[in-house]
C-alpha atoms as a PDB file:
ATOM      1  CA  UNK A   1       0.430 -11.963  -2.022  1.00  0.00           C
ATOM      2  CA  UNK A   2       1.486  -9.259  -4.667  1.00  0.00           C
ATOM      3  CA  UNK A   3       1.315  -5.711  -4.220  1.00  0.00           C
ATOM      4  CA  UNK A   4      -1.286  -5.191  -6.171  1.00  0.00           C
ATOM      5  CA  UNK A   5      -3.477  -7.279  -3.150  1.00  0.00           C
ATOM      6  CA  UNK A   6      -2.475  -4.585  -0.518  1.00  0.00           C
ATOM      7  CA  UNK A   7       1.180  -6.152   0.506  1.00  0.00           C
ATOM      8  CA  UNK A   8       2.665  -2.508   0.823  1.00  0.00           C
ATOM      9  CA  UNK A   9      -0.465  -1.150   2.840  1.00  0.00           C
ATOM     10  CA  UNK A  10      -0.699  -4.219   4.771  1.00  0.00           C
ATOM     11  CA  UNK A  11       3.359  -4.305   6.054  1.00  0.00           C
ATOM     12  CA  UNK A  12       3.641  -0.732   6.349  1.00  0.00           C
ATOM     13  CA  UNK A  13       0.498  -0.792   8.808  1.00  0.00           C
ATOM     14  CA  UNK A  14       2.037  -4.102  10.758  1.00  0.00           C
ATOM     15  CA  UNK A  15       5.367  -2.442  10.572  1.00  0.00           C
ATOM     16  CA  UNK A  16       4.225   0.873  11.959  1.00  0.00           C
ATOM     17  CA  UNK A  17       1.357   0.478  13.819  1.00  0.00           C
ATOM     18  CA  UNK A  18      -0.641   3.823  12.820  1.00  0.00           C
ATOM     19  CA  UNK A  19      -4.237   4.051  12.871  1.00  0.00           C
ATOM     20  CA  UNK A  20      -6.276   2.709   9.483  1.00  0.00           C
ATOM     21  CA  UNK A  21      -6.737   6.766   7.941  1.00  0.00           C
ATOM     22  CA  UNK A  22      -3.099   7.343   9.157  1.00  0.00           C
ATOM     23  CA  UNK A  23      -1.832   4.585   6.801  1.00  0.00           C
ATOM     24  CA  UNK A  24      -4.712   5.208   4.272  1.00  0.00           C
ATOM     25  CA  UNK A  25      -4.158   8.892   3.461  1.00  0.00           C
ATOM     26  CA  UNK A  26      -0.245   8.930   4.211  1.00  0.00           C
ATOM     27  CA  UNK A  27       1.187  11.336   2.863  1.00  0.00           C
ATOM     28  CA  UNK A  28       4.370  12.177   0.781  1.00  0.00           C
ATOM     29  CA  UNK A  29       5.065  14.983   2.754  1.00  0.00           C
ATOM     30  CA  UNK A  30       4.541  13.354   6.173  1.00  0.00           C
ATOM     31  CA  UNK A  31       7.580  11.408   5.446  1.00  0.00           C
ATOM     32  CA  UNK A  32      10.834  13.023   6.807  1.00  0.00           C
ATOM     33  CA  UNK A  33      13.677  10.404   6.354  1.00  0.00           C
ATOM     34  CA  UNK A  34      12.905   8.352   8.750  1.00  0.00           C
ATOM     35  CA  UNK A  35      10.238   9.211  10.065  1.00  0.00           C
ATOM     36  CA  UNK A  36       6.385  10.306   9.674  1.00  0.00           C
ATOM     37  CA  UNK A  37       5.031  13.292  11.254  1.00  0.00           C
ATOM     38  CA  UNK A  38       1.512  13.446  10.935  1.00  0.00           C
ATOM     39  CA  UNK A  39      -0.340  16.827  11.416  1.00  0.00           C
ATOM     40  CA  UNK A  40      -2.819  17.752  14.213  1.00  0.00           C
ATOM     41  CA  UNK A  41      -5.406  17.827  11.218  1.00  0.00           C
ATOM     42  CA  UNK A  42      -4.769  13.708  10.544  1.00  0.00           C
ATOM     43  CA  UNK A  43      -4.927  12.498  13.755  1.00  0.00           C
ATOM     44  CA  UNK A  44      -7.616  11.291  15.605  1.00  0.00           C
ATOM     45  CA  UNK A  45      -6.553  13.039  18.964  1.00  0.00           C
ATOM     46  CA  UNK A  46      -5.711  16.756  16.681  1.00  0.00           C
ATOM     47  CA  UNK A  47      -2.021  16.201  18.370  1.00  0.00           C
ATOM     48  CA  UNK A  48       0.738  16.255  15.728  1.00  0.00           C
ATOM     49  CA  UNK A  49       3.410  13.187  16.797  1.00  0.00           C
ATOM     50  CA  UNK A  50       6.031  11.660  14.847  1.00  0.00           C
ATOM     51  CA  UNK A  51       7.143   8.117  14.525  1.00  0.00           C
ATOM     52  CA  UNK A  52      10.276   6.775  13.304  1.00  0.00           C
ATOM     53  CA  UNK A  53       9.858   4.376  10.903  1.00  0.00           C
ATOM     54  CA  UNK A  54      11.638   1.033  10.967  1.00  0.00           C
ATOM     55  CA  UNK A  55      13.895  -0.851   8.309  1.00  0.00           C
ATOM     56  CA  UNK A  56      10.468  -2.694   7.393  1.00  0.00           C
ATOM     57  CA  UNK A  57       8.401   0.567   7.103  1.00  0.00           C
ATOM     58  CA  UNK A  58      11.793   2.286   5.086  1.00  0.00           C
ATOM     59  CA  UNK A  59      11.793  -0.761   2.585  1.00  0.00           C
ATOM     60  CA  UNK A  60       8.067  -0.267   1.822  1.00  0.00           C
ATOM     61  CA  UNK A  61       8.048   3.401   1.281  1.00  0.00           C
ATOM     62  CA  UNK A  62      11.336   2.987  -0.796  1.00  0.00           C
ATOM     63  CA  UNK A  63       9.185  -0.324  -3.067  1.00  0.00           C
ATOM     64  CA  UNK A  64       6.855   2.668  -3.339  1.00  0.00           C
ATOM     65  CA  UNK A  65       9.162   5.700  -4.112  1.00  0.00           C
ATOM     66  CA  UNK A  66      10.179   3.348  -6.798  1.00  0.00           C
ATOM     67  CA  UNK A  67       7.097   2.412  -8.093  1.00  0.00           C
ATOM     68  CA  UNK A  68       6.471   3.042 -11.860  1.00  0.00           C
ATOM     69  CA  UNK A  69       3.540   4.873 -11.146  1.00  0.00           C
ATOM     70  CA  UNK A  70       3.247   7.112  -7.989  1.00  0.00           C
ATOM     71  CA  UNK A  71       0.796   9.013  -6.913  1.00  0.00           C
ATOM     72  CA  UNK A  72       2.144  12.772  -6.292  1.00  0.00           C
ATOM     73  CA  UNK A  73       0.395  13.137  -2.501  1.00  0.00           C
ATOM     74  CA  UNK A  74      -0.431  10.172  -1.478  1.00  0.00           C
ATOM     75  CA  UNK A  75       1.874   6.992  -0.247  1.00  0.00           C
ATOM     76  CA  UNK A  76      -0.727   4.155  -0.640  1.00  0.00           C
ATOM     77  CA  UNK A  77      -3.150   4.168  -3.680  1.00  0.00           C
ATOM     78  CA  UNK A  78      -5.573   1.089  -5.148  1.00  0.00           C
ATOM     79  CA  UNK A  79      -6.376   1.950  -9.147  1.00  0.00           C
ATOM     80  CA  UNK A  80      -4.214   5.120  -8.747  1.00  0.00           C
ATOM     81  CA  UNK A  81      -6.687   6.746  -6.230  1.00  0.00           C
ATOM     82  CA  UNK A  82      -6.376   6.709  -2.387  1.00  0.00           C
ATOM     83  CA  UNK A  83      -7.732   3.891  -0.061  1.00  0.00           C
ATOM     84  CA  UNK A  84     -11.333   3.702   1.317  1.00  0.00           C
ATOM     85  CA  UNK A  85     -12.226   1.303   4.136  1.00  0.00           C
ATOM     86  CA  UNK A  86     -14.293  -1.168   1.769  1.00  0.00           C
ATOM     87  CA  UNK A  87     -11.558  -1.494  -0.581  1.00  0.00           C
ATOM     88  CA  UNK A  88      -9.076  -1.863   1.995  1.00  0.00           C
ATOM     89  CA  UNK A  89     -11.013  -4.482   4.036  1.00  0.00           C
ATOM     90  CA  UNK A  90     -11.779  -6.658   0.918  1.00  0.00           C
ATOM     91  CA  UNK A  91      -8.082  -6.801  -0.338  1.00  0.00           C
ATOM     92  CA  UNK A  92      -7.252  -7.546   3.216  1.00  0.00           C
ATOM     93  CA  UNK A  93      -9.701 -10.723   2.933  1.00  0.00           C
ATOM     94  CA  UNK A  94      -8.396 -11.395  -0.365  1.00  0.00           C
ATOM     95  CA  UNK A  95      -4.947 -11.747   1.136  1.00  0.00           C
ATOM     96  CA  UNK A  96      -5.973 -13.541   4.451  1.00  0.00           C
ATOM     97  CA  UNK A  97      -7.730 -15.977   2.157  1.00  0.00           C
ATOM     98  CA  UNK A  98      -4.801 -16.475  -0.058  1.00  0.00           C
ATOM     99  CA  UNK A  99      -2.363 -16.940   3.214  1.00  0.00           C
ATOM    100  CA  UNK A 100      -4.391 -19.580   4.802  1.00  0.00           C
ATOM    101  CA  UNK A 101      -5.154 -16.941   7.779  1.00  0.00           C
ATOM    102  CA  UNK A 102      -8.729 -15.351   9.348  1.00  0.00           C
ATOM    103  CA  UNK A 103      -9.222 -12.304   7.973  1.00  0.00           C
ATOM    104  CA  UNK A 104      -7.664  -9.323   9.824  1.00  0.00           C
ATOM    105  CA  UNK A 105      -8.253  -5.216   9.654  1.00  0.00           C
ATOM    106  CA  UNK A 106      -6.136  -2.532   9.642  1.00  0.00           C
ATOM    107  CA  UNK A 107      -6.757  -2.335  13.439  1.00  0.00           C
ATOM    108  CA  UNK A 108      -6.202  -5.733  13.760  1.00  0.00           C
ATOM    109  CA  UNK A 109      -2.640  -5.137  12.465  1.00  0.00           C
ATOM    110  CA  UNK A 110      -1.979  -2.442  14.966  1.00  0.00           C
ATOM    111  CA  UNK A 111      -3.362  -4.548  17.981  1.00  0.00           C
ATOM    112  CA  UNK A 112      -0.707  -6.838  16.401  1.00  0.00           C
ATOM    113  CA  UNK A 113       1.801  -4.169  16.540  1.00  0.00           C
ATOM    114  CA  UNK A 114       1.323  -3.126  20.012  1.00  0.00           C
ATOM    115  CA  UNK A 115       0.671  -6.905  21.244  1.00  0.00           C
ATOM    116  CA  UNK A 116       4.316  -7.982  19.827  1.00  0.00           C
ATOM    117  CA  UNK A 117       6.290  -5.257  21.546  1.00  0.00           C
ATOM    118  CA  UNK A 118       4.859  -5.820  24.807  1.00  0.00           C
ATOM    119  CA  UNK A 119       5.728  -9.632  24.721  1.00  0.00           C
ATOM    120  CA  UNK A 120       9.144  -8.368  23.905  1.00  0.00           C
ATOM    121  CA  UNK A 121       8.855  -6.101  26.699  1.00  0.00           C
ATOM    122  CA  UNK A 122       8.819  -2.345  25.271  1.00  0.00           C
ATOM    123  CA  UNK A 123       6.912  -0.029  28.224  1.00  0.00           C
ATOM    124  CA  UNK A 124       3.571   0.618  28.122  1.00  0.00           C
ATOM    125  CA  UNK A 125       4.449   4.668  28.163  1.00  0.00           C
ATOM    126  CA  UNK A 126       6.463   3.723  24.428  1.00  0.00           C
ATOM    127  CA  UNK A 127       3.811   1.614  23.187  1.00  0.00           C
ATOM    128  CA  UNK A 128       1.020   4.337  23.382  1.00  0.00           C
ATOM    129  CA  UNK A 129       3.269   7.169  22.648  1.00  0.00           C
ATOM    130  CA  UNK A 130       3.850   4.613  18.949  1.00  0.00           C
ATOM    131  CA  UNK A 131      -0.177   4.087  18.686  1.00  0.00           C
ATOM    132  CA  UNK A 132      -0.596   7.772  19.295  1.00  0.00           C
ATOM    133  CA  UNK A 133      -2.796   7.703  21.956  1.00  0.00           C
ATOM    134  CA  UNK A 134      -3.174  10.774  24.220  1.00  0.00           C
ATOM    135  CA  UNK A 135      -5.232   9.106  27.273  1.00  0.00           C
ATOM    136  CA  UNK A 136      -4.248   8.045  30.356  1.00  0.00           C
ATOM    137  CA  UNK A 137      -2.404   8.586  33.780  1.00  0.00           C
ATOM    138  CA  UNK A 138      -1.469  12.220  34.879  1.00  0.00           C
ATOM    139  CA  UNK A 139       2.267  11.158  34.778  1.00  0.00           C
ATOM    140  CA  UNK A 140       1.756  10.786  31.009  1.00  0.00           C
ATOM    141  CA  UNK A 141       1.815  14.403  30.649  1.00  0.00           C
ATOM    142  CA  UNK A 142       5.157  14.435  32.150  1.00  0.00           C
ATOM    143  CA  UNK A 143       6.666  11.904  30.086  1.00  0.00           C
ATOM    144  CA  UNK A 144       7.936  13.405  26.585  1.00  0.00           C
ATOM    145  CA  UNK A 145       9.250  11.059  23.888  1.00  0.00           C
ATOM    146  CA  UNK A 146      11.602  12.373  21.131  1.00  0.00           C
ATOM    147  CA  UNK A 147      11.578  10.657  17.447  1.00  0.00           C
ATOM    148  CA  UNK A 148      15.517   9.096  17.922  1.00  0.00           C
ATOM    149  CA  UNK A 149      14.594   7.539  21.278  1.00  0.00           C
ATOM    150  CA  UNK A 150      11.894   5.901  20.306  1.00  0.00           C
ATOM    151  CA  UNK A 151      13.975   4.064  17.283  1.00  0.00           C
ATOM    152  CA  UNK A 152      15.039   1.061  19.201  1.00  0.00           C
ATOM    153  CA  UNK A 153      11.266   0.269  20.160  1.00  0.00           C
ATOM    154  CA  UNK A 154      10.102   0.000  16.320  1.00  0.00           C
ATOM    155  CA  UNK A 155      13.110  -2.090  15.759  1.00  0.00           C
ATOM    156  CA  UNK A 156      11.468  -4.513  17.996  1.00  0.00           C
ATOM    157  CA  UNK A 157       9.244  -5.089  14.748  1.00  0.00           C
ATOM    158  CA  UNK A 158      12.067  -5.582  12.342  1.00  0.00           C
ATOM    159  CA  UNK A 159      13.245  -8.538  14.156  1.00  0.00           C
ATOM    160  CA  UNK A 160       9.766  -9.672  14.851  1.00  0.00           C
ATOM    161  CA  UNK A 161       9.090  -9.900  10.923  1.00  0.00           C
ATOM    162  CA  UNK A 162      12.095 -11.136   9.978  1.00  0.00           C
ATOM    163  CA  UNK A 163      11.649 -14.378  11.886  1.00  0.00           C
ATOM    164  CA  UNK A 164      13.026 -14.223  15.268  1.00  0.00           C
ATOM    165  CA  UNK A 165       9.739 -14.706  17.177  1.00  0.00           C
ATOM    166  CA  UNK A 166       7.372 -16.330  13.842  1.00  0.00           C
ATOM    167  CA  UNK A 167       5.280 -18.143  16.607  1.00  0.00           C
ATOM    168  CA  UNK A 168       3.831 -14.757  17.693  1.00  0.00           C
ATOM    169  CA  UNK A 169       2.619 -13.751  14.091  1.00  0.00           C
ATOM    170  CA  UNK A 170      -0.053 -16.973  14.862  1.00  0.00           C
ATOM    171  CA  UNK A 171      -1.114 -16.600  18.556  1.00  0.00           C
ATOM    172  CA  UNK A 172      -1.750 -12.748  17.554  1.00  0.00           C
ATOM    173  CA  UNK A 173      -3.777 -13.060  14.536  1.00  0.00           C
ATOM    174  CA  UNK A 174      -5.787 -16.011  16.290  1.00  0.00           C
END
């Protein structure tokens, strides 16, 4: 599947496992090296966090930096304007379709992000501090990720994609 079908949006939302808006509206200026801060404005929980992006979610953004035509605020765009959910979801068809797979979302993707690095054993407290999500236990407010130590975790994906563990790719999108 091409870029033009949504290959970018599609790995860098596998790759990263941010929320649909998160990867639809991504930003230029979100992107710090190697890593994505997203502002308390973005997110759905109005908490600013920061990821650190993996050599997947680096080689996408770079395909992009590249690109002959770039869009000067936004990372992802479809006919040089920014994603909606309808466009999204039918280029995401298009390529399930053309891959021989059921169709899958953008939150599909990120259950298949989260999914993958618990089978390969990353904590639970890692995993939702990744997804962003601010509920749970009272110990979670004692427990305080930095960008760098999260690193390893996303790597998790790297190998993941490139091959190591191809059998999961099928029980999680089934």
């Amino acid at each position: 599947v091409g870029e033009q079908h949504g290959q970018a949006i599609d790995a860098y939302a596998l790759a990263t496992g941010q929320r649909e808006a998160n990867v639809m509206f991504l930003e230029w200026s979100w992107v710090d090296g190697a890593a994505v801060f997203t502002p308390a404005k973005d997110t759905k929980t109005k908490t600013p966090y920061g990821i650190p992006l993996n050599r997947v979610a680096l080689a996408v953004l770079e395909r992009r930096r590249q690109a002959q035509v770039k869009h000067l605020q936004y990372v992802f765009t479809y006919r040089g304007k920014p994603w909606y959910p309808t466009s999204l979801l039918r280029v995401l068809a298009r390529s399930c379709q053309e891959a021989g797979i059921p169709p899958i979302t953008v939150h599909g993707l990120r259950h298949t992000f989260t999914t993958w690095l618990a089978r390969a054993g990353v904590p639970k407290e890692v995993r939702k501090r990744l997804l962003g999500h601010s509920g749970g236990d009272v110990h979670d407010g004692y427990t305080h990720f930095d960008v760098a130590s999260l690193r390893p975790y996303v790597e998790v994906i790297d190998r993941l994609l490139q091959g190591e563990q191809t059998a999961l790719m099928s029980s999680a999108i089934s």
